[in-house]
C-alpha atoms as a PDB file:
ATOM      1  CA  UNK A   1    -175.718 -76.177  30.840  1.00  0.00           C
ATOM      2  CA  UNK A   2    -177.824 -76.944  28.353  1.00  0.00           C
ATOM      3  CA  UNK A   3    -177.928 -81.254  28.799  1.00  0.00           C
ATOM      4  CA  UNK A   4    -178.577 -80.089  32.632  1.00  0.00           C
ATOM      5  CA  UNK A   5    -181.569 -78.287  31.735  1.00  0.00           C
ATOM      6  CA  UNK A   6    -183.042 -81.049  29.569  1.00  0.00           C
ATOM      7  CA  UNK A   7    -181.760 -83.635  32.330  1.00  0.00           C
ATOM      8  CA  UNK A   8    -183.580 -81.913  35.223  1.00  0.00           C
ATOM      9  CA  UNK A   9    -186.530 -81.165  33.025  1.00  0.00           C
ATOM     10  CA  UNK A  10    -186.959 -84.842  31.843  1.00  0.00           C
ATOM     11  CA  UNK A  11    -186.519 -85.795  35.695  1.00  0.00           C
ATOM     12  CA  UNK A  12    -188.972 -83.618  36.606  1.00  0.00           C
ATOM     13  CA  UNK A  13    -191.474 -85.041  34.079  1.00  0.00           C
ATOM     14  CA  UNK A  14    -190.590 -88.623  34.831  1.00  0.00           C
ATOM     15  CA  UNK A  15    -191.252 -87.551  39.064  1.00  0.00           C
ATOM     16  CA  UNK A  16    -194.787 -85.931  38.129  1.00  0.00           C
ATOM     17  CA  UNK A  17    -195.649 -88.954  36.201  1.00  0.00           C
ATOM     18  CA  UNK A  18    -194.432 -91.255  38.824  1.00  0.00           C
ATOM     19  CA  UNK A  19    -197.196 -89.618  41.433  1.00  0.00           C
ATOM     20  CA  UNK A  20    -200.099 -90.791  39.601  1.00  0.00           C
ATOM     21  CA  UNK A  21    -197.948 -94.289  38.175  1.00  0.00           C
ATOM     22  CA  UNK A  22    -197.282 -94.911  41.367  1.00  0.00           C
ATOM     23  CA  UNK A  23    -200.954 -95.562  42.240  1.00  0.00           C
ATOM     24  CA  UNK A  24    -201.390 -99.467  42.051  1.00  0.00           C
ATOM     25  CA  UNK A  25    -204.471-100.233  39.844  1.00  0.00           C
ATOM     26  CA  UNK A  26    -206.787-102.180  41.797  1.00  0.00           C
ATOM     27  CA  UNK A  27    -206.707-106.177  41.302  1.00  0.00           C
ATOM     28  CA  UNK A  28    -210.377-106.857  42.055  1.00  0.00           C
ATOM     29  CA  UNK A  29    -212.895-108.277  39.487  1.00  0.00           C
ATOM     30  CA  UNK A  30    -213.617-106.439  36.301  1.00  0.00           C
ATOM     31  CA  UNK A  31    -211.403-104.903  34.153  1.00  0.00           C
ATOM     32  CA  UNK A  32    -208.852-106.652  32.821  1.00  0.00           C
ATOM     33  CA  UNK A  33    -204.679-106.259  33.378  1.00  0.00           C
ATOM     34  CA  UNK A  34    -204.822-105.091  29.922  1.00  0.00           C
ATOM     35  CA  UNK A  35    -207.313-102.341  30.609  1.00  0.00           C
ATOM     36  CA  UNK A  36    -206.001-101.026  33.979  1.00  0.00           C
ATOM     37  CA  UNK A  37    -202.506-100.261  32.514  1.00  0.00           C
ATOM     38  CA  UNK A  38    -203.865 -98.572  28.903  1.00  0.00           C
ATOM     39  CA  UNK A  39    -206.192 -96.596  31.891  1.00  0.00           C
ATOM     40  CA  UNK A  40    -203.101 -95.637  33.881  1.00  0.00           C
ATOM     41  CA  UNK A  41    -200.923 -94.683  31.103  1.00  0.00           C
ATOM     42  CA  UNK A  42    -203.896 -92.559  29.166  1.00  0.00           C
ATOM     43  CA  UNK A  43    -204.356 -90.835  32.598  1.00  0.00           C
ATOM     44  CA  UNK A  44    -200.971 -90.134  33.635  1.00  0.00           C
ATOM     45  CA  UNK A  45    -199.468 -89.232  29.698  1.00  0.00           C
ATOM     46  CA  UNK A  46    -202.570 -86.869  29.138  1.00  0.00           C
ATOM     47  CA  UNK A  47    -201.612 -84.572  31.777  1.00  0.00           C
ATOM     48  CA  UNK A  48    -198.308 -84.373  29.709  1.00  0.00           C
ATOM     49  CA  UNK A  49    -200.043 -83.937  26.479  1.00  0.00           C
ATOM     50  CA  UNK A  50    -202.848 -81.446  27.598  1.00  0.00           C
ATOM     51  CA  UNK A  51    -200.124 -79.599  29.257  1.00  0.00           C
ATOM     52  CA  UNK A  52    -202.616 -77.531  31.326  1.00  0.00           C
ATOM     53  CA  UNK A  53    -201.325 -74.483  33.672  1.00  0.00           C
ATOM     54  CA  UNK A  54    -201.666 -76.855  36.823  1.00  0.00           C
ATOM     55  CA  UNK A  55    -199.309 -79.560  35.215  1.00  0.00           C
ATOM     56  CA  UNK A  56    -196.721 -76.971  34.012  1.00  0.00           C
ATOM     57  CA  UNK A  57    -196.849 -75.587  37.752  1.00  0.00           C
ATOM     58  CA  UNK A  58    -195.899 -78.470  38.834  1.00  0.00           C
ATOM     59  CA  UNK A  59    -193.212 -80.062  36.309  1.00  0.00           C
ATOM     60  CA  UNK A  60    -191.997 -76.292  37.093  1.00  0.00           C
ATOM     61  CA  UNK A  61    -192.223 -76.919  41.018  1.00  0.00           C
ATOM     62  CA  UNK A  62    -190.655 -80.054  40.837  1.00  0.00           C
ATOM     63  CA  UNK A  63    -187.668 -78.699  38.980  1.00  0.00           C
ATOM     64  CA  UNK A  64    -186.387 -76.223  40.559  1.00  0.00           C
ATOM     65  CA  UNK A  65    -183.838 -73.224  38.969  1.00  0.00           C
ATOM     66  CA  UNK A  66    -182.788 -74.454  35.700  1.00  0.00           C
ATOM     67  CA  UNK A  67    -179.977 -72.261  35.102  1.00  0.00           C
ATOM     68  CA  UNK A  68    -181.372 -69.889  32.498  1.00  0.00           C
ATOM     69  CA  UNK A  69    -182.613 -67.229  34.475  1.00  0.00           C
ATOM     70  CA  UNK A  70    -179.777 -64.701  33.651  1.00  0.00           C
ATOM     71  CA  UNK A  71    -180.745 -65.220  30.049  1.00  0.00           C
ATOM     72  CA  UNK A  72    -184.268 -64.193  30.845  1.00  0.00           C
ATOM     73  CA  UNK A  73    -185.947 -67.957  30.121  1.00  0.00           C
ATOM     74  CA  UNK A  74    -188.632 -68.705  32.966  1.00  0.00           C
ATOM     75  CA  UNK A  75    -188.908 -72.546  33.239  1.00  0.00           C
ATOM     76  CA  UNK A  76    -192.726 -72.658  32.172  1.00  0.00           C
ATOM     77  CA  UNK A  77    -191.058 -71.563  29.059  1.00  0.00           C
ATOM     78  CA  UNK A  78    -189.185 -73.891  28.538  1.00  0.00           C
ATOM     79  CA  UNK A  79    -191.443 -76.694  29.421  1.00  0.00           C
ATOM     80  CA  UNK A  80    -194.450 -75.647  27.668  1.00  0.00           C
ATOM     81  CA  UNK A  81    -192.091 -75.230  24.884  1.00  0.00           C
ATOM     82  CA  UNK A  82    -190.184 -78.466  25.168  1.00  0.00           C
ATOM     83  CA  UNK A  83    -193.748 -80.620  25.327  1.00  0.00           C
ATOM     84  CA  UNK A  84    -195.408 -78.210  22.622  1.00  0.00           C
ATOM     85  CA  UNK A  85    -197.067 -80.965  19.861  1.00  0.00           C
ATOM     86  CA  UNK A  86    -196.632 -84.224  22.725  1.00  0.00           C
ATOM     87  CA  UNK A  87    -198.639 -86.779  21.743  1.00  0.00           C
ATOM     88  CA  UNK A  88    -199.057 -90.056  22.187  1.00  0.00           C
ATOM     89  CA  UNK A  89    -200.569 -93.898  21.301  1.00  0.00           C
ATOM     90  CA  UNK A  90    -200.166 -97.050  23.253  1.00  0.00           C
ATOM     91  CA  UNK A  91    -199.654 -99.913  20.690  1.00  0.00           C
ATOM     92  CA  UNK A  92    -199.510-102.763  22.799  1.00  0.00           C
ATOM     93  CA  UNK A  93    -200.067-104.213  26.524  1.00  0.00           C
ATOM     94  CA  UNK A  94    -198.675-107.248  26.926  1.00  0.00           C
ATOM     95  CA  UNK A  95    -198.647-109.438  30.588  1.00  0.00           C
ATOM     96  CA  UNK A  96    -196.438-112.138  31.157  1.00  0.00           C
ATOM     97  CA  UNK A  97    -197.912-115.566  31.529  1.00  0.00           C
ATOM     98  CA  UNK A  98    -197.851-115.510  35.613  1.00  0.00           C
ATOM     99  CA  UNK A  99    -199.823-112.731  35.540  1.00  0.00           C
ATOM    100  CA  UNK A 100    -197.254-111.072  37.641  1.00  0.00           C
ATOM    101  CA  UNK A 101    -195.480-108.287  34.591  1.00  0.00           C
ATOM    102  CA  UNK A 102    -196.329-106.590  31.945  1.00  0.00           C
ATOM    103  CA  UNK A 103    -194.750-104.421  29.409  1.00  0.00           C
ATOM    104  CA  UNK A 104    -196.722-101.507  27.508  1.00  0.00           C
ATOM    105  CA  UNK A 105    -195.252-100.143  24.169  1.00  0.00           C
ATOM    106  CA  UNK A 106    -196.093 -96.912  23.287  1.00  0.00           C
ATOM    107  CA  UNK A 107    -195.043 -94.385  20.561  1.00  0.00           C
ATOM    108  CA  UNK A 108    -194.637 -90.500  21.443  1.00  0.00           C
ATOM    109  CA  UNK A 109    -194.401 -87.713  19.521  1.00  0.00           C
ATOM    110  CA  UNK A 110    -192.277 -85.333  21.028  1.00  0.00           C
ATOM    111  CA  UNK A 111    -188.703 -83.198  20.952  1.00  0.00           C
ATOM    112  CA  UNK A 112    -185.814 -84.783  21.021  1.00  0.00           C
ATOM    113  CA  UNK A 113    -183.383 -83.763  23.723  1.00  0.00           C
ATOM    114  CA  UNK A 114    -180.564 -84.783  21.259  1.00  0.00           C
ATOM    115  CA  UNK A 115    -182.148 -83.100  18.324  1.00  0.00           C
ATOM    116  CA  UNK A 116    -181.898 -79.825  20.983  1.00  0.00           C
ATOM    117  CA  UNK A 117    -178.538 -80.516  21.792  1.00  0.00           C
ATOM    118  CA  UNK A 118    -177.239 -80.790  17.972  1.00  0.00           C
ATOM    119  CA  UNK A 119    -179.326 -77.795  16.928  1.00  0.00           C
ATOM    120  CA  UNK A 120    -178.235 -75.607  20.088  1.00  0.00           C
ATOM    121  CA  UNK A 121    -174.565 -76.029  19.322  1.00  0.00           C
ATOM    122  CA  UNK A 122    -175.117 -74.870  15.647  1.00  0.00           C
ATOM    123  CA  UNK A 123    -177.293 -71.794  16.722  1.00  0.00           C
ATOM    124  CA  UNK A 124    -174.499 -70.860  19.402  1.00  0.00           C
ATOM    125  CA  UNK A 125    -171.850 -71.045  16.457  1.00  0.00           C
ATOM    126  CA  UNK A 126    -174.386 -68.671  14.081  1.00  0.00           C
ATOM    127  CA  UNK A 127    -174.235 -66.242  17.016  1.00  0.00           C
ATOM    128  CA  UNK A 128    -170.362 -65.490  17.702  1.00  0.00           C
ATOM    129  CA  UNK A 129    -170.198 -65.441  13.809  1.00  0.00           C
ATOM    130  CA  UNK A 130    -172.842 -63.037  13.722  1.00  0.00           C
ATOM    131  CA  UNK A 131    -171.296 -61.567  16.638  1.00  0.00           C
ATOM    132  CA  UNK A 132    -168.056 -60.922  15.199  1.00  0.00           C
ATOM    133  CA  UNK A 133    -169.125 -60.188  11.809  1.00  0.00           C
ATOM    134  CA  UNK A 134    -171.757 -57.342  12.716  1.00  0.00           C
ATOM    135  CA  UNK A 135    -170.622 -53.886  14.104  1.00  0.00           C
ATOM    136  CA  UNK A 136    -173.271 -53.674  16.403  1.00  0.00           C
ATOM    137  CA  UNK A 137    -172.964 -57.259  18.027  1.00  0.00           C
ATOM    138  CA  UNK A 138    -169.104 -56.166  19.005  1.00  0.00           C
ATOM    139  CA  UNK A 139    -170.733 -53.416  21.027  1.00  0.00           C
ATOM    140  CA  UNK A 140    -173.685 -56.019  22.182  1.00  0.00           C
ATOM    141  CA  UNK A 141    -170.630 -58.423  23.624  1.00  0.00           C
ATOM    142  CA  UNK A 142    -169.538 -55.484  26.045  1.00  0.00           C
ATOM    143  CA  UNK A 143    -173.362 -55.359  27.418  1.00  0.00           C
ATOM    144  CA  UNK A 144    -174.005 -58.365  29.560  1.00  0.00           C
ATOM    145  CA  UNK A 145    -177.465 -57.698  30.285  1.00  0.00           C
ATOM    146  CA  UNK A 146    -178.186 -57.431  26.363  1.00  0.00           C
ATOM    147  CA  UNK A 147    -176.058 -60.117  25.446  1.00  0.00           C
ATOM    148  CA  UNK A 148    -177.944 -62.784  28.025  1.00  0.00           C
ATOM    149  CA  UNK A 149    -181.001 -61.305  26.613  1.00  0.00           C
ATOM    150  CA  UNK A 150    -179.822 -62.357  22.702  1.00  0.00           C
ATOM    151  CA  UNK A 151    -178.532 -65.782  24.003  1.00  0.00           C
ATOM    152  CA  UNK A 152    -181.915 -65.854  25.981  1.00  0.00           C
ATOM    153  CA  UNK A 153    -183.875 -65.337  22.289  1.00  0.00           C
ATOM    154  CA  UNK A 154    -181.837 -68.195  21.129  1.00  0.00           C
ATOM    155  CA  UNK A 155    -182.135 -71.056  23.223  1.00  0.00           C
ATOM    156  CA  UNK A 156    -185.652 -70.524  23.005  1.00  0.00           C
ATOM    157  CA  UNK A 157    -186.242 -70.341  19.185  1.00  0.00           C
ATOM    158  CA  UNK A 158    -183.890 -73.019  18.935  1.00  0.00           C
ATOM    159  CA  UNK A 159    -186.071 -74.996  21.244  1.00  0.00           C
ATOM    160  CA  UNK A 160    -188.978 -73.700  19.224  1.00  0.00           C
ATOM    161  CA  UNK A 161    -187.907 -75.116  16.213  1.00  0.00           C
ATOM    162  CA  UNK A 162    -186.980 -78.529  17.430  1.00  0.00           C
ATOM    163  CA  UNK A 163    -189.005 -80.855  14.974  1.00  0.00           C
ATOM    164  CA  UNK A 164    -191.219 -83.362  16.577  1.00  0.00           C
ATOM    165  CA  UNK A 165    -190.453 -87.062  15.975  1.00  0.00           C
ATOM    166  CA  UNK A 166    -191.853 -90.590  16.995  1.00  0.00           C
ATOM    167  CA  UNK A 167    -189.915 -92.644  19.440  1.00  0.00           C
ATOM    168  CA  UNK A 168    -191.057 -95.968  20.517  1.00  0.00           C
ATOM    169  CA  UNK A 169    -190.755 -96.712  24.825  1.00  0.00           C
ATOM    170  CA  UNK A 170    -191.132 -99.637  26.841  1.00  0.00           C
ATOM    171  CA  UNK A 171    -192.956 -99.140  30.292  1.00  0.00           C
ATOM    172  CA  UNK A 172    -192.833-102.253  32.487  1.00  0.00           C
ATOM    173  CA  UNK A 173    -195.711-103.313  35.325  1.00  0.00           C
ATOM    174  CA  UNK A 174    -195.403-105.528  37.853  1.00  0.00           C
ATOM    175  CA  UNK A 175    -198.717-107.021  40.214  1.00  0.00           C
ATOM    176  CA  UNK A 176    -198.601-106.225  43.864  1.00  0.00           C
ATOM    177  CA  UNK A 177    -200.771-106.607  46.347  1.00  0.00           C
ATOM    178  CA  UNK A 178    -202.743-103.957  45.374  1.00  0.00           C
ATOM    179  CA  UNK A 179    -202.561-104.869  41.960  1.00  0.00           C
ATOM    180  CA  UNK A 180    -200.722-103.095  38.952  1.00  0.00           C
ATOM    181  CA  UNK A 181    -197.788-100.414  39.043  1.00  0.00           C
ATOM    182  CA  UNK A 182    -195.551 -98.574  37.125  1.00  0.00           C
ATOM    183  CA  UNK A 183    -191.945-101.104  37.599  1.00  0.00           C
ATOM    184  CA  UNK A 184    -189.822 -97.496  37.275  1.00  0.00           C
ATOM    185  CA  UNK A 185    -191.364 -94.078  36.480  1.00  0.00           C
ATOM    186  CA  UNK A 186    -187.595 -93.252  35.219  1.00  0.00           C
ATOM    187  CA  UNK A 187    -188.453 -95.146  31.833  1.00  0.00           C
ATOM    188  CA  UNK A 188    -190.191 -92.460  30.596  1.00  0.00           C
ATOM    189  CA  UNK A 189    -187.043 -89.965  30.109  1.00  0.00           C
ATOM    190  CA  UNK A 190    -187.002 -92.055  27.400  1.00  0.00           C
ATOM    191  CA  UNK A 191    -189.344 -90.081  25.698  1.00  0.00           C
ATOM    192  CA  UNK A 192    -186.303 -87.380  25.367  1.00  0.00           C
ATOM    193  CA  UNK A 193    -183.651 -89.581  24.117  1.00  0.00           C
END
């Protein structure tokens, strides 16, 4: 459940990003190549870093039910929790000799999907101990409503806690005719790896 949550979640990131990617950067005089794609990336990873009600609306929108709902997590939750500290800085834009590609590294700051993963399995482990070992969590494991509720608290302070760390991406341009686009929105779940 919980690698379908982070899968749908970075899906639905990747999808938002890929409306305003998706926009070729106009070819004309002026700026150059360089310049349109550091403008396109800057525009499209700030909504992800200001994380403003709109954007989390529509990450949200765009995901559907994630599968938590009986624990009591809402899915703005869990994405304003997931992209809590984001940050970012493009190092490098660099176009191919043809003029026809270009690649643009860039370092985020952000959870880790695996970190989650690793750090959810422990915290599920703490709880049946604590579970098992406590009077009161015996009586807790014959009330479903207040046992969802406690795994609820869980996930979410687990995904709290997730450290942030930097991981360097690879997003890839190509010229069309109506000049520069994202190659594959879909690179950015790399941003979760």
């Amino acid at each position: 459940m919980k690698n379908r949550v982070l899968k749908v979640l970075v899906c639905s990131i990747a999808a938002v990003l890929a409306l305003g990617a998706g926009l070729a950067l106009g070819a004309c005089s002026g700026p150059s190549p360089e310049e349109l794609i550091r403008e396109d990336l800057a525009a499209n990873l700030d909504r992800v870093k200001e994380l403003d009600d709109a954007t989390v609306e529509e990450l949200v929108g765009s995901m559907g039910t994630i599968g938590l709902e009986d624990y009591g997590i809402e899915a703005s939750d869990v994405v304003t929790s997931l992209l809590d500290g984001f940050d970012y800085t493009i190092d490098d834009i660099a176009v191919d000799d043809e003029g026809t590609s270009a690649v643009a590294s860039v370092t985020v700051t952000c959870k880790s999907a695996a970190d989650f993963n690793e750090q959810i399995e422990q915290a599920a482990a703490d709880l049946m101990t604590e579970l098992m070992d406590d009077p009161s969590g015996l009586e807790l494991l014959g009330d479903t409503e207040a046992l969802n509720a406690r795994i609820g608290e869980v996930i979410m302070e687990t995904l709290d806690g997730v450290e942030l760390q930097q991981t360097p991406i690879e997003i890839g341009y190509s010229k069309t005719d109506e000049g520069w686009a994202a190659s594959d929105a879909t690179e950015l779940a790399q941003i979760f790896s």
